[in-house]
PDB file of N, CA and C in Angstrom:
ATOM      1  N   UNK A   1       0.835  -1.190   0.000  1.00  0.00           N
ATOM      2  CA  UNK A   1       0.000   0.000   0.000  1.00  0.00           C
ATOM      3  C   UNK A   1       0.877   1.250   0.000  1.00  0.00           C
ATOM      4  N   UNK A   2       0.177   2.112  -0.294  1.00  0.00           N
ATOM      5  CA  UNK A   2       1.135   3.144  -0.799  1.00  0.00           C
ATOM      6  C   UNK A   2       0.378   4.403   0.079  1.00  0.00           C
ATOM      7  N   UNK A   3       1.088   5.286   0.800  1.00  0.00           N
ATOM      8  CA  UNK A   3       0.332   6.234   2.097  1.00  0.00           C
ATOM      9  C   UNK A   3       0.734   7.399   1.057  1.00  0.00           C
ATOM     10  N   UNK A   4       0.103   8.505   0.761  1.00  0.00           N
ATOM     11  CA  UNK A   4      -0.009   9.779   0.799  1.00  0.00           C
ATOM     12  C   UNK A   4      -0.231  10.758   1.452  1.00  0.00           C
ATOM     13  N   UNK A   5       1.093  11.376   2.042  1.00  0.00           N
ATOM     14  CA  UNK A   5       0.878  12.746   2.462  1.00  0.00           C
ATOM     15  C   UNK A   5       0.600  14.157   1.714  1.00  0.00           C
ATOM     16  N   UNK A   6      -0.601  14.750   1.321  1.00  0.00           N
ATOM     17  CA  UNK A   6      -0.773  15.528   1.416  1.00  0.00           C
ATOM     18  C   UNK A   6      -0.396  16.972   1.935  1.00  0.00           C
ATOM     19  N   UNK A   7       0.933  17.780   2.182  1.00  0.00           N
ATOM     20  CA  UNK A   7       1.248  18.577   3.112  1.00  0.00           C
ATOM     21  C   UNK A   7       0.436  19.658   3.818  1.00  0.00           C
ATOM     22  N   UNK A   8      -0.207  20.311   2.726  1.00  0.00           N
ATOM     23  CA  UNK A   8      -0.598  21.708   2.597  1.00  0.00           C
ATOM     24  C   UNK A   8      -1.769  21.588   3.496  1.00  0.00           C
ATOM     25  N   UNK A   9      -2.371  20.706   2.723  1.00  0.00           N
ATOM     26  CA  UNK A   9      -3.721  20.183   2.838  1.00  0.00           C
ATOM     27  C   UNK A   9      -3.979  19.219   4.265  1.00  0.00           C
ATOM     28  N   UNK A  10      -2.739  18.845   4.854  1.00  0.00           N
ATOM     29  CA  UNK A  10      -3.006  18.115   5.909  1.00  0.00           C
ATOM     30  C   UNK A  10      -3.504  16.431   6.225  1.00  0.00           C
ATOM     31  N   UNK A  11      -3.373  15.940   4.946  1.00  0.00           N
ATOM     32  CA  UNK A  11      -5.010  15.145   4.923  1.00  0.00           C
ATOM     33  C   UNK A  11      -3.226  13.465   4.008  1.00  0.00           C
ATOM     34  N   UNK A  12      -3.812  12.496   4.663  1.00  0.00           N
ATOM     35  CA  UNK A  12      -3.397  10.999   4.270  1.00  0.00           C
ATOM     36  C   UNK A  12      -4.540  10.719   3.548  1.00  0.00           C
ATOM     37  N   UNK A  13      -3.973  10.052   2.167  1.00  0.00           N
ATOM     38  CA  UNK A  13      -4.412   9.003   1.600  1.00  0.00           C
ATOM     39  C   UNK A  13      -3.895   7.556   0.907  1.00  0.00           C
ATOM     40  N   UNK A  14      -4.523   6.353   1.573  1.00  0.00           N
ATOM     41  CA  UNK A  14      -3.664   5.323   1.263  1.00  0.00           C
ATOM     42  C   UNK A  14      -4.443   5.028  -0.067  1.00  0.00           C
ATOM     43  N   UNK A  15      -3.362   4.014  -1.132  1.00  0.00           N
ATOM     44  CA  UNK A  15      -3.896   3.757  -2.250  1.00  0.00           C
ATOM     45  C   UNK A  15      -2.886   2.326  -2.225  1.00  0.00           C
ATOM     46  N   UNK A  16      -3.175   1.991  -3.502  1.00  0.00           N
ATOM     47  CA  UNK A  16      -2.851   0.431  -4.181  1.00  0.00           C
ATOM     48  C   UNK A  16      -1.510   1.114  -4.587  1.00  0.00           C
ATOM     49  N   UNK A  17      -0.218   0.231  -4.659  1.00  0.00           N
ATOM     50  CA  UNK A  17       0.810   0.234  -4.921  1.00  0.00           C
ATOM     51  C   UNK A  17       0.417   0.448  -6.238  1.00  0.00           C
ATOM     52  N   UNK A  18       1.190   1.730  -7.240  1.00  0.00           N
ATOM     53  CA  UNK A  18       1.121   2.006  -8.711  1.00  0.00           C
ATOM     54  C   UNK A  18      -0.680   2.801  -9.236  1.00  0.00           C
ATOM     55  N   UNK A  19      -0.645   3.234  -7.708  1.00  0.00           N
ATOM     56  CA  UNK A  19      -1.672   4.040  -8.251  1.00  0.00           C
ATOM     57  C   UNK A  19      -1.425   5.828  -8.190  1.00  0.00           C
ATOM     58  N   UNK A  20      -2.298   6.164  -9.585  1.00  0.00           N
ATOM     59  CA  UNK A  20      -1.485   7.737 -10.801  1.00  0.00           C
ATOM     60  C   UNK A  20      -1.963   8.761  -9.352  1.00  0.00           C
ATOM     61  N   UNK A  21      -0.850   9.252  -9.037  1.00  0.00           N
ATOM     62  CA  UNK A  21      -1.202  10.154  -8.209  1.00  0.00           C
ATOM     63  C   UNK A  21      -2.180  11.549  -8.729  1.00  0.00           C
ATOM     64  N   UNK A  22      -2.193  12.236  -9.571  1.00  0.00           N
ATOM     65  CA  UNK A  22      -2.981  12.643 -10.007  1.00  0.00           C
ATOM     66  C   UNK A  22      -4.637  12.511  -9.570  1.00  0.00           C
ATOM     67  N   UNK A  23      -4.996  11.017 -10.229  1.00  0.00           N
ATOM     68  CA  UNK A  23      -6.244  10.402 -10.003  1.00  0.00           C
ATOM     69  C   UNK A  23      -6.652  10.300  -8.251  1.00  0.00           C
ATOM     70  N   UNK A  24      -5.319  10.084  -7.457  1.00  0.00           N
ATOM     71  CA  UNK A  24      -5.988  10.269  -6.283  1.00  0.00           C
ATOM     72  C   UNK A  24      -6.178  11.294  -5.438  1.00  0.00           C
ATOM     73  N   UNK A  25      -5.346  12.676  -6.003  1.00  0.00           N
ATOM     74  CA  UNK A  25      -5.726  13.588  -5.531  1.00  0.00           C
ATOM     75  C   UNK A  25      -7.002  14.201  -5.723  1.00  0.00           C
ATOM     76  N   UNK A  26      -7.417  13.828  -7.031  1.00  0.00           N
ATOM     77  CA  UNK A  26      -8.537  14.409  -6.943  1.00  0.00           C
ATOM     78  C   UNK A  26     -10.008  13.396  -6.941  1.00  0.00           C
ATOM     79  N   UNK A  27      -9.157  12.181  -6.242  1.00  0.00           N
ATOM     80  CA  UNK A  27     -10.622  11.546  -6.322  1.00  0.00           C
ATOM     81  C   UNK A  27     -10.996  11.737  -4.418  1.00  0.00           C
ATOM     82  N   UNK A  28      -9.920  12.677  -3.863  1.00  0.00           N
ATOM     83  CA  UNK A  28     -10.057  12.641  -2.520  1.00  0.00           C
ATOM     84  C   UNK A  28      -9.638  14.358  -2.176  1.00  0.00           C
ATOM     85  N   UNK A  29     -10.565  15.099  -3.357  1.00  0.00           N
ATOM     86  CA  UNK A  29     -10.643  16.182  -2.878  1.00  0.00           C
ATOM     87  C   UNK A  29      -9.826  17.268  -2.761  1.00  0.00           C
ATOM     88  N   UNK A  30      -8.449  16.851  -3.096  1.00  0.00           N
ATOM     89  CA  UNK A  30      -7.275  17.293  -2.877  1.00  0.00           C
ATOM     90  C   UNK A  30      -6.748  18.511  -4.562  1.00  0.00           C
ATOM     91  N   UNK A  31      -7.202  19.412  -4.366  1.00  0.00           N
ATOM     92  CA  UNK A  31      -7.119  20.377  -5.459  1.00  0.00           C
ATOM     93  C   UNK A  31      -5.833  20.787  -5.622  1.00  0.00           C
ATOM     94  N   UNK A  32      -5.346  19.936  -6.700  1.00  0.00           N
ATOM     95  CA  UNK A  32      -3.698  20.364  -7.402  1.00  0.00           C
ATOM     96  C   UNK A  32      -3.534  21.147  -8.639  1.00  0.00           C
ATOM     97  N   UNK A  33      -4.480  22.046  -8.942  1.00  0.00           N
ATOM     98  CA  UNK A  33      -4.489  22.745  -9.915  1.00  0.00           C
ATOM     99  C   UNK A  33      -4.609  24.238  -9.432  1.00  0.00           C
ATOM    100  N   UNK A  34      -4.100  25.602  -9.978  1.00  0.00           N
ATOM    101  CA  UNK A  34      -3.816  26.698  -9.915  1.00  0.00           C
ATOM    102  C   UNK A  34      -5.269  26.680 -10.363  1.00  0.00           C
ATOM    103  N   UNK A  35      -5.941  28.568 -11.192  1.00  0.00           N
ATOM    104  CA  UNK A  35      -6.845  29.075 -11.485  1.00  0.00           C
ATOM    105  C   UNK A  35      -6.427  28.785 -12.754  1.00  0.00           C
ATOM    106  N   UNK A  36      -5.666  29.000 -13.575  1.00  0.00           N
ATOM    107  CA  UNK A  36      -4.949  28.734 -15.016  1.00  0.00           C
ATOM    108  C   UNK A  36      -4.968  27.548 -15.315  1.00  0.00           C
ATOM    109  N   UNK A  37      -4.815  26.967 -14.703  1.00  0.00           N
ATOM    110  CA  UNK A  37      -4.367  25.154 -14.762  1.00  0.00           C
ATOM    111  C   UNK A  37      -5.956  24.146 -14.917  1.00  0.00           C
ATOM    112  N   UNK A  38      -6.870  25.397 -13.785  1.00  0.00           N
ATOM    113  CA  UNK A  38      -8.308  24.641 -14.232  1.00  0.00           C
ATOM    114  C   UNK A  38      -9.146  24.896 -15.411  1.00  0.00           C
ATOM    115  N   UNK A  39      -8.781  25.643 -16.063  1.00  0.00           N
ATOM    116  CA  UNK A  39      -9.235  26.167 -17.265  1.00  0.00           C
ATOM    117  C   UNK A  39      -8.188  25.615 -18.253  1.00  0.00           C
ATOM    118  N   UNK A  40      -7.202  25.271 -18.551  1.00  0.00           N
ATOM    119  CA  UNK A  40      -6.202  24.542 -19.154  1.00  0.00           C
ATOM    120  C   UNK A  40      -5.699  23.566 -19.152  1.00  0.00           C
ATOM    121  N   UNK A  41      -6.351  22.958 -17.986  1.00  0.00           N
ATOM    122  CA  UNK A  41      -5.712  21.550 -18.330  1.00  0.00           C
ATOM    123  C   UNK A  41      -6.019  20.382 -19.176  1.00  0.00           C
ATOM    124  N   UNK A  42      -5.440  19.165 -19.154  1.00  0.00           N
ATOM    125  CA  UNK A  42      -5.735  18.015 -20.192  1.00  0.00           C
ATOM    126  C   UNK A  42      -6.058  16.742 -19.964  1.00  0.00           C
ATOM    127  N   UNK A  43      -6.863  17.127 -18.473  1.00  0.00           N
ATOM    128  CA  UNK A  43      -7.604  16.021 -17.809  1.00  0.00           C
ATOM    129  C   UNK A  43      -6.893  14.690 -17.595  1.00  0.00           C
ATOM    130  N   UNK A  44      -5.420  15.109 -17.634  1.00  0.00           N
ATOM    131  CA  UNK A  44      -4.585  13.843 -16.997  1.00  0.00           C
ATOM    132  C   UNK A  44      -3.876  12.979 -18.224  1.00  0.00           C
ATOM    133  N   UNK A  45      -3.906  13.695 -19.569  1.00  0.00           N
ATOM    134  CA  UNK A  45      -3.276  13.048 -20.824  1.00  0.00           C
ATOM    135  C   UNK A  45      -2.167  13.073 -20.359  1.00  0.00           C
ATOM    136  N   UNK A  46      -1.234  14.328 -19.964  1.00  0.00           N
ATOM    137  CA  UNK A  46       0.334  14.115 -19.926  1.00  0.00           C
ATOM    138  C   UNK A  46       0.149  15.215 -20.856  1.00  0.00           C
ATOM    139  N   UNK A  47      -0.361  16.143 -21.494  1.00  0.00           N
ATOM    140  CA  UNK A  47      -0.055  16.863 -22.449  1.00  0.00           C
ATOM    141  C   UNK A  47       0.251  18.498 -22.039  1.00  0.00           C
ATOM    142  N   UNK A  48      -0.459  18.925 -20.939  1.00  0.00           N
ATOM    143  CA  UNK A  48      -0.841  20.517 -20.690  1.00  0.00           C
ATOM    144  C   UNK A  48       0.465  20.724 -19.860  1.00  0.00           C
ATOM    145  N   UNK A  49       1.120  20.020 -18.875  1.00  0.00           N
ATOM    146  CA  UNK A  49       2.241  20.277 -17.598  1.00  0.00           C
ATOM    147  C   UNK A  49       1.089  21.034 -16.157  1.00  0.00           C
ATOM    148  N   UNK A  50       0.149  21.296 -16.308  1.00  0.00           N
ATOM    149  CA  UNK A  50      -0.368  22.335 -15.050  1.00  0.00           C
ATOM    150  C   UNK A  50      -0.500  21.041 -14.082  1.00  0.00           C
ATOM    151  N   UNK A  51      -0.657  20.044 -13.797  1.00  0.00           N
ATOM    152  CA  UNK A  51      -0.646  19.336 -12.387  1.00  0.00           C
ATOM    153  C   UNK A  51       0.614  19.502 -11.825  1.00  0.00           C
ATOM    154  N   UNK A  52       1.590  20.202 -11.794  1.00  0.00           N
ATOM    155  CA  UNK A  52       2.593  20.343 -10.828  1.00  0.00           C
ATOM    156  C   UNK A  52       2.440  20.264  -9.940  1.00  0.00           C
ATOM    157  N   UNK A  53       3.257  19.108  -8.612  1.00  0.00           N
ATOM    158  CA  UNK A  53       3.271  18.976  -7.474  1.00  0.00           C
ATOM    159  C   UNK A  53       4.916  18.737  -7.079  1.00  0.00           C
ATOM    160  N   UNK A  54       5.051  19.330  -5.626  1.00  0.00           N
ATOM    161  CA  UNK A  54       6.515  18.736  -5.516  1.00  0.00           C
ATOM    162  C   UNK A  54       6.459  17.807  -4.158  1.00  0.00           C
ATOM    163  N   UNK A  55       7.534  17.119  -4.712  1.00  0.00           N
ATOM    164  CA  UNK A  55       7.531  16.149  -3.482  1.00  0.00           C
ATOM    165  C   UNK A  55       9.021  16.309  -2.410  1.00  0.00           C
ATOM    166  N   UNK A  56       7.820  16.153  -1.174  1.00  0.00           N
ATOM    167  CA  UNK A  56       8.630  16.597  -0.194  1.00  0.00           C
ATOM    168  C   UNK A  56       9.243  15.384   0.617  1.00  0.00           C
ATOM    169  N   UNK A  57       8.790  14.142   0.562  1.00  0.00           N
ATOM    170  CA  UNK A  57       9.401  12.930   0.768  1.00  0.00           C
ATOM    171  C   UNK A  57       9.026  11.911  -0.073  1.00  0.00           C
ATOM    172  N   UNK A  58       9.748  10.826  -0.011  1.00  0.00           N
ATOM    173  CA  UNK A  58       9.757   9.609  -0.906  1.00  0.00           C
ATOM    174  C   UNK A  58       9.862   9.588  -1.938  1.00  0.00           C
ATOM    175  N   UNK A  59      10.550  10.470  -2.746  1.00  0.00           N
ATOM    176  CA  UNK A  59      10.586  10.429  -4.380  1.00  0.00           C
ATOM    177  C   UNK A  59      11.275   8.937  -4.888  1.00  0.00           C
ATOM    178  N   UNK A  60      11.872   7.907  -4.396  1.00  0.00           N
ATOM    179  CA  UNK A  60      12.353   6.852  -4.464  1.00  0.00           C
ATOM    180  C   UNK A  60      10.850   5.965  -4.513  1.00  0.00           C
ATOM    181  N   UNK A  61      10.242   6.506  -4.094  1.00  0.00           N
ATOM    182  CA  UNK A  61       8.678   5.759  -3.788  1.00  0.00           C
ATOM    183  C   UNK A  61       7.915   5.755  -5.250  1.00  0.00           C
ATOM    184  N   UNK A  62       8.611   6.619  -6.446  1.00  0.00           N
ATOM    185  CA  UNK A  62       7.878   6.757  -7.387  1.00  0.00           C
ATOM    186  C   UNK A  62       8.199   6.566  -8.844  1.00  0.00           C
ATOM    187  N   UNK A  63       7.471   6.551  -9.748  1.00  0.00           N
ATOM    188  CA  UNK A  63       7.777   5.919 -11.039  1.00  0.00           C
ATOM    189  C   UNK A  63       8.370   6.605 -11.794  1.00  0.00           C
ATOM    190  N   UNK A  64       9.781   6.049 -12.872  1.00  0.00           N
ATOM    191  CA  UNK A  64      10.763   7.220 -13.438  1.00  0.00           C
ATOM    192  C   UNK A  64      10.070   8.427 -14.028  1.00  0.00           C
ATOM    193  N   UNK A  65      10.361   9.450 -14.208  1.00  0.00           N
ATOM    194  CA  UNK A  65       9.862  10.600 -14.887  1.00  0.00           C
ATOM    195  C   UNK A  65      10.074  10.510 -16.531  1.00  0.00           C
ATOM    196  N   UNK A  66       8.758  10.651 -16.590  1.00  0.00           N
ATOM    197  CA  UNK A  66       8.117  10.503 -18.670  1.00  0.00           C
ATOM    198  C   UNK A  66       9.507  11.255 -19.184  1.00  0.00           C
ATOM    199  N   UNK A  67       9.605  11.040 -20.603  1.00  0.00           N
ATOM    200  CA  UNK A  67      10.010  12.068 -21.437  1.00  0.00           C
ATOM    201  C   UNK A  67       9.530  12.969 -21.818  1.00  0.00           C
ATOM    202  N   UNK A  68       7.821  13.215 -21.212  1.00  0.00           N
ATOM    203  CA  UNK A  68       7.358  14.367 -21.182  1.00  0.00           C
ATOM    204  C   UNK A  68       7.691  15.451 -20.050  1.00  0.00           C
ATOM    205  N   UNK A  69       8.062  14.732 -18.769  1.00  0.00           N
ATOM    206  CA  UNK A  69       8.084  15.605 -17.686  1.00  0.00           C
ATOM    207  C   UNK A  69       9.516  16.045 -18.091  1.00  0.00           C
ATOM    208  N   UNK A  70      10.935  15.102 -18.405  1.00  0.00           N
ATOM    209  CA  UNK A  70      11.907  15.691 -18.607  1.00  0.00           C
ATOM    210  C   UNK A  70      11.611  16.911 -19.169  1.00  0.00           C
ATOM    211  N   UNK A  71      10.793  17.108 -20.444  1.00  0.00           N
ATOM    212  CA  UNK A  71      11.014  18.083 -21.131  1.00  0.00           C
ATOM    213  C   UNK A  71      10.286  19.268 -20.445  1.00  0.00           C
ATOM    214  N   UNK A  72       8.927  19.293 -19.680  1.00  0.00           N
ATOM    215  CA  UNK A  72       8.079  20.040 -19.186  1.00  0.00           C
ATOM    216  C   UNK A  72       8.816  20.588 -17.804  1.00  0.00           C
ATOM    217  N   UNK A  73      10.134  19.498 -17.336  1.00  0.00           N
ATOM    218  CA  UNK A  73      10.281  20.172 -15.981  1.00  0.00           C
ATOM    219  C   UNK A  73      11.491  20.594 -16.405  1.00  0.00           C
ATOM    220  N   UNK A  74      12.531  20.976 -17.437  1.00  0.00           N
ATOM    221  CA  UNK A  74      13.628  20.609 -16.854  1.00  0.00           C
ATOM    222  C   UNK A  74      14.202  22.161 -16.698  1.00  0.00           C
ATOM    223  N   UNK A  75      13.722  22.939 -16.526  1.00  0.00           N
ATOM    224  CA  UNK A  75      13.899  24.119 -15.907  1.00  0.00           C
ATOM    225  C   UNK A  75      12.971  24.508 -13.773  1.00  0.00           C
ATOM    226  N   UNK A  76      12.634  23.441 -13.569  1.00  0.00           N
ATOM    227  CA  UNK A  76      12.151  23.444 -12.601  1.00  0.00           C
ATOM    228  C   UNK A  76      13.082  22.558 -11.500  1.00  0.00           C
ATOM    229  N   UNK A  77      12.639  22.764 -10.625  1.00  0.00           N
ATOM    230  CA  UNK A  77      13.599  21.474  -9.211  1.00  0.00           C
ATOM    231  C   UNK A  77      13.440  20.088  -9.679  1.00  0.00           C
ATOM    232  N   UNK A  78      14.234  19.236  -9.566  1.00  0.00           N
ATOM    233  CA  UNK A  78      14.150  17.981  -9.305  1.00  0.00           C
ATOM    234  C   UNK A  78      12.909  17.359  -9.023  1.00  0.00           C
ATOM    235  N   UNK A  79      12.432  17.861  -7.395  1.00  0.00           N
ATOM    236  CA  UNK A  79      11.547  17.628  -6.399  1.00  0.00           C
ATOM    237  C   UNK A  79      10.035  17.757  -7.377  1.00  0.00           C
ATOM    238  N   UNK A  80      10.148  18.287  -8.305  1.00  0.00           N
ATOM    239  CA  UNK A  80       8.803  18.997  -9.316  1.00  0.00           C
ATOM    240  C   UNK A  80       8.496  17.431  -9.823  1.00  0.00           C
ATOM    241  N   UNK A  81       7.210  17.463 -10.064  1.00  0.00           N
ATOM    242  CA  UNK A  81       6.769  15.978 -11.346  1.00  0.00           C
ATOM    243  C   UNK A  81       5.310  16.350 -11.096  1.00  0.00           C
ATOM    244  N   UNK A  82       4.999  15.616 -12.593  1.00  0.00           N
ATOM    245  CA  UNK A  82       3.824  16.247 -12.989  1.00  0.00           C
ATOM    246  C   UNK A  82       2.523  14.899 -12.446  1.00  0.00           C
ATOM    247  N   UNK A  83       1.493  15.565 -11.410  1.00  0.00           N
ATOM    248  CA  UNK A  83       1.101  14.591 -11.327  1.00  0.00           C
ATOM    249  C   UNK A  83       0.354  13.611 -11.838  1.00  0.00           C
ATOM    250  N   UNK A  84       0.313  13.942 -13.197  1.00  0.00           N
ATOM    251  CA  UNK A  84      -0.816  12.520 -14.049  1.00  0.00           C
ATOM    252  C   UNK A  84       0.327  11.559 -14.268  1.00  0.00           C
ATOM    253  N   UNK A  85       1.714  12.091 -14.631  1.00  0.00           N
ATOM    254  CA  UNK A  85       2.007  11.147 -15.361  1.00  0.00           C
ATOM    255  C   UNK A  85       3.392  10.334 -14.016  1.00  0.00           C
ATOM    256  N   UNK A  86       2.729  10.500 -12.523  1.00  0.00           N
ATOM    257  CA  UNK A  86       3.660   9.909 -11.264  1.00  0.00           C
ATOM    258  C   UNK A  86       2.576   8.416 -10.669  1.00  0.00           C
ATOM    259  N   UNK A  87       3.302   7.443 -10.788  1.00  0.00           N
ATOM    260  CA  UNK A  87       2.866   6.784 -10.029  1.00  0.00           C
ATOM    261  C   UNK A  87       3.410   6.037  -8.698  1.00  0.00           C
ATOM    262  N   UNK A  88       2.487   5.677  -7.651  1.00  0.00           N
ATOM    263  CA  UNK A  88       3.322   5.650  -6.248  1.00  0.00           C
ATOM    264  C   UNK A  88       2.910   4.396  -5.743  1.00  0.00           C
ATOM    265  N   UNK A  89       4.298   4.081  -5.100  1.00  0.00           N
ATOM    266  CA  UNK A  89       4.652   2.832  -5.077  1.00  0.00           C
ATOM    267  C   UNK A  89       5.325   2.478  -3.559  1.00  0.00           C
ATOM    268  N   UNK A  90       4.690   3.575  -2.984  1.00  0.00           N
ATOM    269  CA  UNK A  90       5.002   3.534  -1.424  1.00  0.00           C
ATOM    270  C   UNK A  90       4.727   4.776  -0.925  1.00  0.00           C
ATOM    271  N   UNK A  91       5.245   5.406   0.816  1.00  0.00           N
ATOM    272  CA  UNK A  91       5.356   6.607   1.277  1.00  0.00           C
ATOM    273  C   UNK A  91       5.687   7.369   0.577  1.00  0.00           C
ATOM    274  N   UNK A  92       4.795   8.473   0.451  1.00  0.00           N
ATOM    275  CA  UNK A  92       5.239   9.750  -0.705  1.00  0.00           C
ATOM    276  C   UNK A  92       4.197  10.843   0.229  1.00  0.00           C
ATOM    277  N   UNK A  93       5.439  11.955   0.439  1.00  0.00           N
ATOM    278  CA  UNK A  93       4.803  13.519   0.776  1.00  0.00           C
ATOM    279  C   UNK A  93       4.417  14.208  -0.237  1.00  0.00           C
ATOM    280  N   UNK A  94       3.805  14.993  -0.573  1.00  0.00           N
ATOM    281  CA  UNK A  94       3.541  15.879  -1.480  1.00  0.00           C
ATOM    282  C   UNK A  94       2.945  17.363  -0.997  1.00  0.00           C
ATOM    283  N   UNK A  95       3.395  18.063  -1.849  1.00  0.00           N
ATOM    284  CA  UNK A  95       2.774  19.689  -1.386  1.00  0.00           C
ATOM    285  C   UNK A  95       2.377  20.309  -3.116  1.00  0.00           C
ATOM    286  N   UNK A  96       0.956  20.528  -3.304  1.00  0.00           N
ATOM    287  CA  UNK A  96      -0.123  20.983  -3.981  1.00  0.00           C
ATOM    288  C   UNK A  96       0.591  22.520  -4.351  1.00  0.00           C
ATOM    289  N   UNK A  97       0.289  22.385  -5.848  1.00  0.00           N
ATOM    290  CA  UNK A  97       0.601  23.838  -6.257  1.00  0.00           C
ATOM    291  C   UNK A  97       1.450  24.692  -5.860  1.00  0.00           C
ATOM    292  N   UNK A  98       3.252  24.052  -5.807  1.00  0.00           N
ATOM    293  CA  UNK A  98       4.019  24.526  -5.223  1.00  0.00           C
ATOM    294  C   UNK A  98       4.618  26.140  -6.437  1.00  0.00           C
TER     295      UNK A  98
END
């Protein structure tokens, strides 16, 4: 099982090992999109970049980064990944719309 911390937001959610973080933030309420990002985004294709989240622990916990995120992050931190295209595979912190 795979625990999600939530930072900002305060709030754990456990999920199935290899489940799209993306999908569980917002199937538990957890709003990872800016004002721009909700009007622009691409409903989790991998195509727009606006789910940005950074992670504040367990990045070892998670699935390599696309050749989309290389290209979408690589002016951003490390810690940055986009969340449709992260999946988690253990303890992972996260902080929303960093």
């Amino acid at each position: 099982m795979a625990n999600i911390t939530f930072v900002k937001e305060n709030k754990e959610v456990v999920a199935a090992d290899g489940a799209n973080l993306r999908q569980q933030a917002l199937q538990n309420g957890i709003d990872i999109y800016t004002f721009k990002g909700k009007l622009t985004n691409c409903g989790g294709c991998g195509q727009c970049g606006t789910c940005i989240v950074e992670i504040v622990e367990g990045m070892h916990n998670l699935s390599p980064k696309t050749d989309f995120e290389q290209r979408k992050l690589k002016r951003k931190p490390d810690t940055y990944r986009l969340a449709c295209q992260t999946l988690v595979n253990g303890p992972v912190s996260v902080k929303s719309k960093p």
